[in-house]
PDB file of N, CA and C in Angstrom:
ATOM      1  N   UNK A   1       0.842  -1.166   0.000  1.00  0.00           N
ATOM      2  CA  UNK A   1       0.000   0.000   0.000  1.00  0.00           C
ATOM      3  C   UNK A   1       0.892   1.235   0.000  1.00  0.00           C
ATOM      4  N   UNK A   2       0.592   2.274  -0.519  1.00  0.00           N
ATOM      5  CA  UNK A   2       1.594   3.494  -1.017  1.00  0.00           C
ATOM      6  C   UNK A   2       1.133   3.758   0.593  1.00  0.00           C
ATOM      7  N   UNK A   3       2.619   4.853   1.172  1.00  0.00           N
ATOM      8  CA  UNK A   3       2.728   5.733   2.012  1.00  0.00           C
ATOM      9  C   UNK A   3       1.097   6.990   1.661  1.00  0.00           C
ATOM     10  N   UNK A   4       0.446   7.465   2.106  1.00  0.00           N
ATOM     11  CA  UNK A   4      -0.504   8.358   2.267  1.00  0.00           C
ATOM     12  C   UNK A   4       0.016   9.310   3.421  1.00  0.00           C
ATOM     13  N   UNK A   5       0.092  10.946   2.503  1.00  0.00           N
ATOM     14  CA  UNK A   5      -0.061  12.053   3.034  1.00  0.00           C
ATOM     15  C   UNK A   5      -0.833  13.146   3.487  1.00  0.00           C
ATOM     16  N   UNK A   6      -0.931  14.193   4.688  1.00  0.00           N
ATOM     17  CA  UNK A   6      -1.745  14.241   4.983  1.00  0.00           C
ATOM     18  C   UNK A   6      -1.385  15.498   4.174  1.00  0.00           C
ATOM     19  N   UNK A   7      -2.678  15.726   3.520  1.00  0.00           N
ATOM     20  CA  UNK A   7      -2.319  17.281   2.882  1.00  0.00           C
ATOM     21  C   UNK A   7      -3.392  18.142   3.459  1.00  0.00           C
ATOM     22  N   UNK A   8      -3.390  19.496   3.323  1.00  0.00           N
ATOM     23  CA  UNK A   8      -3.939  20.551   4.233  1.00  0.00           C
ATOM     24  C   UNK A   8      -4.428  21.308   2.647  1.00  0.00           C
ATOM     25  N   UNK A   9      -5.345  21.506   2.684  1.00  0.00           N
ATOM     26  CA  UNK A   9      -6.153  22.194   1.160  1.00  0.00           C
ATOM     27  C   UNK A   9      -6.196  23.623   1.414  1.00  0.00           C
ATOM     28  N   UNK A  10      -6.268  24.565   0.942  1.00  0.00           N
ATOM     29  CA  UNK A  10      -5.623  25.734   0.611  1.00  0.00           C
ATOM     30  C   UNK A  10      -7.073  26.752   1.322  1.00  0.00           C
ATOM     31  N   UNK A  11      -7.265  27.271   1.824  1.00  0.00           N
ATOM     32  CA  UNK A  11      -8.765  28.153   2.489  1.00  0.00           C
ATOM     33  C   UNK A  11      -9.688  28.441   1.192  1.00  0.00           C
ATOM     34  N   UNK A  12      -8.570  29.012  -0.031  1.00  0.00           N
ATOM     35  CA  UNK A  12      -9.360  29.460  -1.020  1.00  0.00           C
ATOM     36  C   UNK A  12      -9.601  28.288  -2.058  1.00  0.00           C
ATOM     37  N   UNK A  13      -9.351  27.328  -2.343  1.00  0.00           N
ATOM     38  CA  UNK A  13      -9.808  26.061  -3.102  1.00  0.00           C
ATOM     39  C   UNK A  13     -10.561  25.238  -2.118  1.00  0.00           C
ATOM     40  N   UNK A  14     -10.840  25.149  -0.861  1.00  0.00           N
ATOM     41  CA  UNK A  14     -11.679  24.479  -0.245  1.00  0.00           C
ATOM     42  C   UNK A  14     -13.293  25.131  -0.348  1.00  0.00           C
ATOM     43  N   UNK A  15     -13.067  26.686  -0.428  1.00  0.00           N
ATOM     44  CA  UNK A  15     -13.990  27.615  -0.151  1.00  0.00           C
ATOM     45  C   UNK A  15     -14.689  27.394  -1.268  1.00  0.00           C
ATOM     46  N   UNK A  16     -14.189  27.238  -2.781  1.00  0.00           N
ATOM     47  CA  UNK A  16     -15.275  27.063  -4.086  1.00  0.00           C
ATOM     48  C   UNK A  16     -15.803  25.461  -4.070  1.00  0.00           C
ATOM     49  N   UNK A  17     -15.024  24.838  -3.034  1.00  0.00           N
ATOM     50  CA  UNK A  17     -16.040  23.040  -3.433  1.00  0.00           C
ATOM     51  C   UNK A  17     -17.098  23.675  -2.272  1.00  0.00           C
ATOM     52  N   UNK A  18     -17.269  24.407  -1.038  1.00  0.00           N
ATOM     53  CA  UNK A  18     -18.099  24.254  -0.165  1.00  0.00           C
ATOM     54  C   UNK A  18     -19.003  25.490  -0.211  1.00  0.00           C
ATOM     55  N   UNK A  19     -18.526  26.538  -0.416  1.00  0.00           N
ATOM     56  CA  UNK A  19     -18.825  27.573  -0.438  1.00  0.00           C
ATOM     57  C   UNK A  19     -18.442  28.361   0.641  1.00  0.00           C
ATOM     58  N   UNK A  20     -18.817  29.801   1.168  1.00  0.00           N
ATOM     59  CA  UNK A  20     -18.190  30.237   2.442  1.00  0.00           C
ATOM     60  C   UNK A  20     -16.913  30.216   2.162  1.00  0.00           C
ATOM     61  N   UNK A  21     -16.187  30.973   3.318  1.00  0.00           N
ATOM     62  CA  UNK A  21     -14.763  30.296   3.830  1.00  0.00           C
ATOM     63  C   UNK A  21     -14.560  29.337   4.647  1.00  0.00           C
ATOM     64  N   UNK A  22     -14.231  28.152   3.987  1.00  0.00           N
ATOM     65  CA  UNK A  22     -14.026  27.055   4.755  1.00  0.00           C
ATOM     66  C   UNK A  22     -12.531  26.638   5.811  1.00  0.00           C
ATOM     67  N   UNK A  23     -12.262  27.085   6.546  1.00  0.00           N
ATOM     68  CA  UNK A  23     -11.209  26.587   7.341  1.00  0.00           C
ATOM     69  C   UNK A  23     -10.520  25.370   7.944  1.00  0.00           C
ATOM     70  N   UNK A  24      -9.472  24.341   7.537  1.00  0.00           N
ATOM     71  CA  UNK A  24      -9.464  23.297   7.758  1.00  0.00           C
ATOM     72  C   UNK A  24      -8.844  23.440   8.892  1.00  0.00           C
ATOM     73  N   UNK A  25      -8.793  23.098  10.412  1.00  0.00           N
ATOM     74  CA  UNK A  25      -8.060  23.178  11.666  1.00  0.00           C
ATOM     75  C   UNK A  25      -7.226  22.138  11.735  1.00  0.00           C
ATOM     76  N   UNK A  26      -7.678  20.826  11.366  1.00  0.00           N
ATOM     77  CA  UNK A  26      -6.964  19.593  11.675  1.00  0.00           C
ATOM     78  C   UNK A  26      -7.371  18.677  10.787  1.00  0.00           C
ATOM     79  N   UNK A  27      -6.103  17.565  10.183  1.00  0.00           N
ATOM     80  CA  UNK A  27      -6.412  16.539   9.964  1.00  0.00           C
ATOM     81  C   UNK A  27      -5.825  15.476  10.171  1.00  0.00           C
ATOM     82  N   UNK A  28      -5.963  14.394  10.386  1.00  0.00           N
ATOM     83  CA  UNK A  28      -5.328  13.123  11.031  1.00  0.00           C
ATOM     84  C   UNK A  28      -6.034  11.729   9.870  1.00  0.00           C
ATOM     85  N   UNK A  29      -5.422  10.642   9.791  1.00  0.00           N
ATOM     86  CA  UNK A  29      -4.890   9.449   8.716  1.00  0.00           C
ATOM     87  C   UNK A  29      -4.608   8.300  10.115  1.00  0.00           C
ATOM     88  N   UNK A  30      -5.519   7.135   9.482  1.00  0.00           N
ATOM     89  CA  UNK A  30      -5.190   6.081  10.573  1.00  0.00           C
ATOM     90  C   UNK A  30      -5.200   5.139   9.850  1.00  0.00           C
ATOM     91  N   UNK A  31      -4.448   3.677  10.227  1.00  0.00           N
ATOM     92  CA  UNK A  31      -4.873   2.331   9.802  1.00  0.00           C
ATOM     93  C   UNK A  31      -5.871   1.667  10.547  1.00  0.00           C
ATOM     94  N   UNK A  32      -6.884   1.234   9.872  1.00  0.00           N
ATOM     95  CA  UNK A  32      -7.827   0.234  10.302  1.00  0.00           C
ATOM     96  C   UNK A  32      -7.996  -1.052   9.997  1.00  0.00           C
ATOM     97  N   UNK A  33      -7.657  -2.358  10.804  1.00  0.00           N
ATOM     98  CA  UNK A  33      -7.902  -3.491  10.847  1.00  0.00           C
ATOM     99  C   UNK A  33      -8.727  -4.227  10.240  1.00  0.00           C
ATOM    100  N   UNK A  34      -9.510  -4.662   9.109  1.00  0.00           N
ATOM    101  CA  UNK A  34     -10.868  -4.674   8.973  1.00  0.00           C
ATOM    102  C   UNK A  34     -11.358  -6.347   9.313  1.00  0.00           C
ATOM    103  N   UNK A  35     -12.419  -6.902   9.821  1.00  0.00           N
ATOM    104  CA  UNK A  35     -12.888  -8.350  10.140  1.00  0.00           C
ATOM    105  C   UNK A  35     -11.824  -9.644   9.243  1.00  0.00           C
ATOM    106  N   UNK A  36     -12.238  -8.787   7.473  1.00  0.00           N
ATOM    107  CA  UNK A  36     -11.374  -9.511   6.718  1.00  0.00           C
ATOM    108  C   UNK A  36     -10.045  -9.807   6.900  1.00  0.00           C
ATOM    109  N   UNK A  37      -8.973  -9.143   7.865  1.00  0.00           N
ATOM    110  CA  UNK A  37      -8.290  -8.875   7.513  1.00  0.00           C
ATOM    111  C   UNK A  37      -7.601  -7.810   6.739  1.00  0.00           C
ATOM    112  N   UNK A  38      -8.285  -7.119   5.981  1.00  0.00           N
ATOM    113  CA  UNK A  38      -7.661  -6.188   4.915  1.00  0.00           C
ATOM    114  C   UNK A  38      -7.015  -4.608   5.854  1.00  0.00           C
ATOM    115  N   UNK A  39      -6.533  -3.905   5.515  1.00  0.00           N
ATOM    116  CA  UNK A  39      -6.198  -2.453   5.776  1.00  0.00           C
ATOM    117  C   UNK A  39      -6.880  -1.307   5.819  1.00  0.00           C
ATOM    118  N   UNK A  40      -7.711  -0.808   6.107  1.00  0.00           N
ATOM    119  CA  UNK A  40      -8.323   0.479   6.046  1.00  0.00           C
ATOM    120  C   UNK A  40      -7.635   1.364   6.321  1.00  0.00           C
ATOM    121  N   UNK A  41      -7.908   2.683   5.217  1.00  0.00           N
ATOM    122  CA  UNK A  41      -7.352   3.746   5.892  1.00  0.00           C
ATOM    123  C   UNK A  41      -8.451   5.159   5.969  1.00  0.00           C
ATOM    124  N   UNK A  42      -8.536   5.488   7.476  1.00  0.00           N
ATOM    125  CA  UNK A  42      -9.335   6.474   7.942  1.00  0.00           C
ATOM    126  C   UNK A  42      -8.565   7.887   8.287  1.00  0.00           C
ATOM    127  N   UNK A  43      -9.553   8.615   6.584  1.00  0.00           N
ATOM    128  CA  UNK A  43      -9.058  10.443   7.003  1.00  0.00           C
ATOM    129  C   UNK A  43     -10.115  10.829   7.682  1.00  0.00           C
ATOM    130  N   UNK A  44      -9.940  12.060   8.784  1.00  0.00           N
ATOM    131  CA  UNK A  44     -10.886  13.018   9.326  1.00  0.00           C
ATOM    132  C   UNK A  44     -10.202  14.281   9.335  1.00  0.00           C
ATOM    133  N   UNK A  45     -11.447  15.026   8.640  1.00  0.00           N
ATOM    134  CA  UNK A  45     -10.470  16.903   8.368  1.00  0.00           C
ATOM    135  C   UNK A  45     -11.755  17.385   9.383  1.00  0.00           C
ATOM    136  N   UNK A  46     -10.949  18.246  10.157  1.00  0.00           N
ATOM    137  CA  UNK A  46     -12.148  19.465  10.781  1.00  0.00           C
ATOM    138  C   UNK A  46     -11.922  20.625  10.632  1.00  0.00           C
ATOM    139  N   UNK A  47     -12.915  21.390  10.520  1.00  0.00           N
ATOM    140  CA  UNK A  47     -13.182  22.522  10.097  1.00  0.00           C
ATOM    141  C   UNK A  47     -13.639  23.404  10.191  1.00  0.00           C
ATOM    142  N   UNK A  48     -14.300  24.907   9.999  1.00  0.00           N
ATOM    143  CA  UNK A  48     -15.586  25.593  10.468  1.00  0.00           C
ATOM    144  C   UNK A  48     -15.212  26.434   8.964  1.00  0.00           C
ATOM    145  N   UNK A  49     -16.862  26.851   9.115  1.00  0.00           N
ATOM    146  CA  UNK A  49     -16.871  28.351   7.775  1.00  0.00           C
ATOM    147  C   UNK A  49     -16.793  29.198   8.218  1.00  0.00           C
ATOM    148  N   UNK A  50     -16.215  30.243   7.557  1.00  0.00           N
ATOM    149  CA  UNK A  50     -15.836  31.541   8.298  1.00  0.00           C
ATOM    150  C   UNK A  50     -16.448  32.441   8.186  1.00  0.00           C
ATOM    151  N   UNK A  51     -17.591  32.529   7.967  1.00  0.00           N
ATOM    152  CA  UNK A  51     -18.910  32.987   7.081  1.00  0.00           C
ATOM    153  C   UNK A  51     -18.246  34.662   7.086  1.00  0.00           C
ATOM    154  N   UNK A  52     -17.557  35.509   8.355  1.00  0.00           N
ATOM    155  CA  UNK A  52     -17.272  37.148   8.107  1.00  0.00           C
ATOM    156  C   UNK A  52     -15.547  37.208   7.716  1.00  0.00           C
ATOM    157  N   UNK A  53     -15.103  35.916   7.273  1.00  0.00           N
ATOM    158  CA  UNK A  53     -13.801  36.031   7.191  1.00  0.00           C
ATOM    159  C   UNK A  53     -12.724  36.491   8.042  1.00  0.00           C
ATOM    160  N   UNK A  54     -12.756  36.615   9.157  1.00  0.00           N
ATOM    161  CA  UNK A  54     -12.140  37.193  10.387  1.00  0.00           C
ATOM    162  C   UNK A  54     -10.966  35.915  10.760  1.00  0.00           C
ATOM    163  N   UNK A  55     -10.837  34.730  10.367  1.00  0.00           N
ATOM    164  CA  UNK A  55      -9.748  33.756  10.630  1.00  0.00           C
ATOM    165  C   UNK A  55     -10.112  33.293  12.115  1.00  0.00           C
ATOM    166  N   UNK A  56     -10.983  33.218  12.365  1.00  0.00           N
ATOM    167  CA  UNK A  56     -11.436  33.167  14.040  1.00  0.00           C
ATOM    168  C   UNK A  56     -12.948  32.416  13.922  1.00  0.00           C
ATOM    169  N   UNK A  57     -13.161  31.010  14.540  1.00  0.00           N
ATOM    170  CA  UNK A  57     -14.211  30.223  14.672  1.00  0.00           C
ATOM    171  C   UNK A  57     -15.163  31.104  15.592  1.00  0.00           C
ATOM    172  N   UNK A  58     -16.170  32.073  15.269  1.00  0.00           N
ATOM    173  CA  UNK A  58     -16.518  32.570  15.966  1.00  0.00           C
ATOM    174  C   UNK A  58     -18.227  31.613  16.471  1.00  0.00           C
ATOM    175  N   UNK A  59     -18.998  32.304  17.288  1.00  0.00           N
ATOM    176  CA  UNK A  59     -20.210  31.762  17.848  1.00  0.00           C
ATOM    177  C   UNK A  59     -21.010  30.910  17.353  1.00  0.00           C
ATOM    178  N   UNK A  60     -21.162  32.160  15.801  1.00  0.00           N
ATOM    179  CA  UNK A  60     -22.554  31.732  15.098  1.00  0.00           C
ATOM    180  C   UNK A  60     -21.753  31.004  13.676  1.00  0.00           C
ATOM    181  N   UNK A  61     -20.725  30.599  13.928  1.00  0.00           N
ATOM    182  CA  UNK A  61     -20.009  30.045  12.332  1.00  0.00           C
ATOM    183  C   UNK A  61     -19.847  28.632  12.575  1.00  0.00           C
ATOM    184  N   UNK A  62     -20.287  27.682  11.692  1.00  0.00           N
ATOM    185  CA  UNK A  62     -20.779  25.997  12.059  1.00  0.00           C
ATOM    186  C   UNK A  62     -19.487  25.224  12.033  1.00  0.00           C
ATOM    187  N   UNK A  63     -19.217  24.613  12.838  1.00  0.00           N
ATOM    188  CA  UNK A  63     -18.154  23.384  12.823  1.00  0.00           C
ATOM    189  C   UNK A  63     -18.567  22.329  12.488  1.00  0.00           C
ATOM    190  N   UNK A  64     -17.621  21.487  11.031  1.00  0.00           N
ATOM    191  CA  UNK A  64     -18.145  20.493  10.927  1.00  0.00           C
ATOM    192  C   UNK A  64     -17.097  19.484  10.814  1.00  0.00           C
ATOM    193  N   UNK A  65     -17.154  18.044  10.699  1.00  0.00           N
ATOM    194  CA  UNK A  65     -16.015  17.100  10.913  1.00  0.00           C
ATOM    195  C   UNK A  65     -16.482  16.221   9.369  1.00  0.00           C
ATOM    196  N   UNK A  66     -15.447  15.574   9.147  1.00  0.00           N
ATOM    197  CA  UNK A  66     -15.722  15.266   7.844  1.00  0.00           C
ATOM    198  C   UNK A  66     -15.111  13.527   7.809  1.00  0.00           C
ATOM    199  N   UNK A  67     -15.621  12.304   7.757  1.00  0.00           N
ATOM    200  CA  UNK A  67     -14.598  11.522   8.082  1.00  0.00           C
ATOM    201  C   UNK A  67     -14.657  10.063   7.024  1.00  0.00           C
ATOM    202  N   UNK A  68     -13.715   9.886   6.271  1.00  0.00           N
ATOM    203  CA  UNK A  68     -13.817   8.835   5.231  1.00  0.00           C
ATOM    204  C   UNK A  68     -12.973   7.909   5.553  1.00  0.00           C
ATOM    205  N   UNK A  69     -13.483   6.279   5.329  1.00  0.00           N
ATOM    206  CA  UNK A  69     -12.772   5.043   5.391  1.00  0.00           C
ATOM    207  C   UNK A  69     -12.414   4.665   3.656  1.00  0.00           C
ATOM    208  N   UNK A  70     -11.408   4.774   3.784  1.00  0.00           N
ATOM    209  CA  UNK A  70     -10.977   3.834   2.144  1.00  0.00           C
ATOM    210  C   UNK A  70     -10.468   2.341   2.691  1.00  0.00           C
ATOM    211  N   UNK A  71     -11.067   1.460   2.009  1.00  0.00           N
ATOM    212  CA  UNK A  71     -10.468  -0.023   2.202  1.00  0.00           C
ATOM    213  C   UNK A  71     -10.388  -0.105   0.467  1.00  0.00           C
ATOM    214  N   UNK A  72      -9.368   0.117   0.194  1.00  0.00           N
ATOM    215  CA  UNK A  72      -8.801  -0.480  -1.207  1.00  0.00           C
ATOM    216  C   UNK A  72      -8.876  -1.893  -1.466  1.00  0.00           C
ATOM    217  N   UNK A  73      -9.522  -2.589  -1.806  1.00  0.00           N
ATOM    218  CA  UNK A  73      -9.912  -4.629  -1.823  1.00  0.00           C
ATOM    219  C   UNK A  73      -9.865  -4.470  -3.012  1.00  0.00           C
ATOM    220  N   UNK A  74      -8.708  -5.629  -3.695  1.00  0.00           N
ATOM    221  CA  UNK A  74      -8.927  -6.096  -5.500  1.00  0.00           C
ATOM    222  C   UNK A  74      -9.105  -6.909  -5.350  1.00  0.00           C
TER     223      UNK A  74
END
């Protein structure tokens, strides 16, 4: 299985897939075990929109978590 990096997406190319300003805070890459046997690998990016652009998760601006399993099986 190739090495997997964690890459950090840019404020302004995240912002045209979601809309808003999207802010990524964190992301983290794990291996998962699966019943089969096989490898999973689990990304989770978190985030908030920045809806007044201020760079600051403020009150009324939504946090959301985002989290995908790839199990590559041929």
């Amino acid at each position: 299985m190739k090495k997997l990096e964690n890459k950090k997406i840019e404020k302004s190319k995240m912002s045209r897939l979601i809309g808003g300003g999207f802010v990524q805070t964190s992301s983290t890459t794990r291996n998962i075990q699966n019943p089969n046997g096989y490898t999973c690998v689990q990304t989770t990016v978190d985030g908030y929109n920045d809806d007044n652009g201020n760079g600051k998760w403020d009150r009324n601006e939504t946090k959301s978590t985002c989290s995908q399993i790839d199990c590559n099986v041929n």
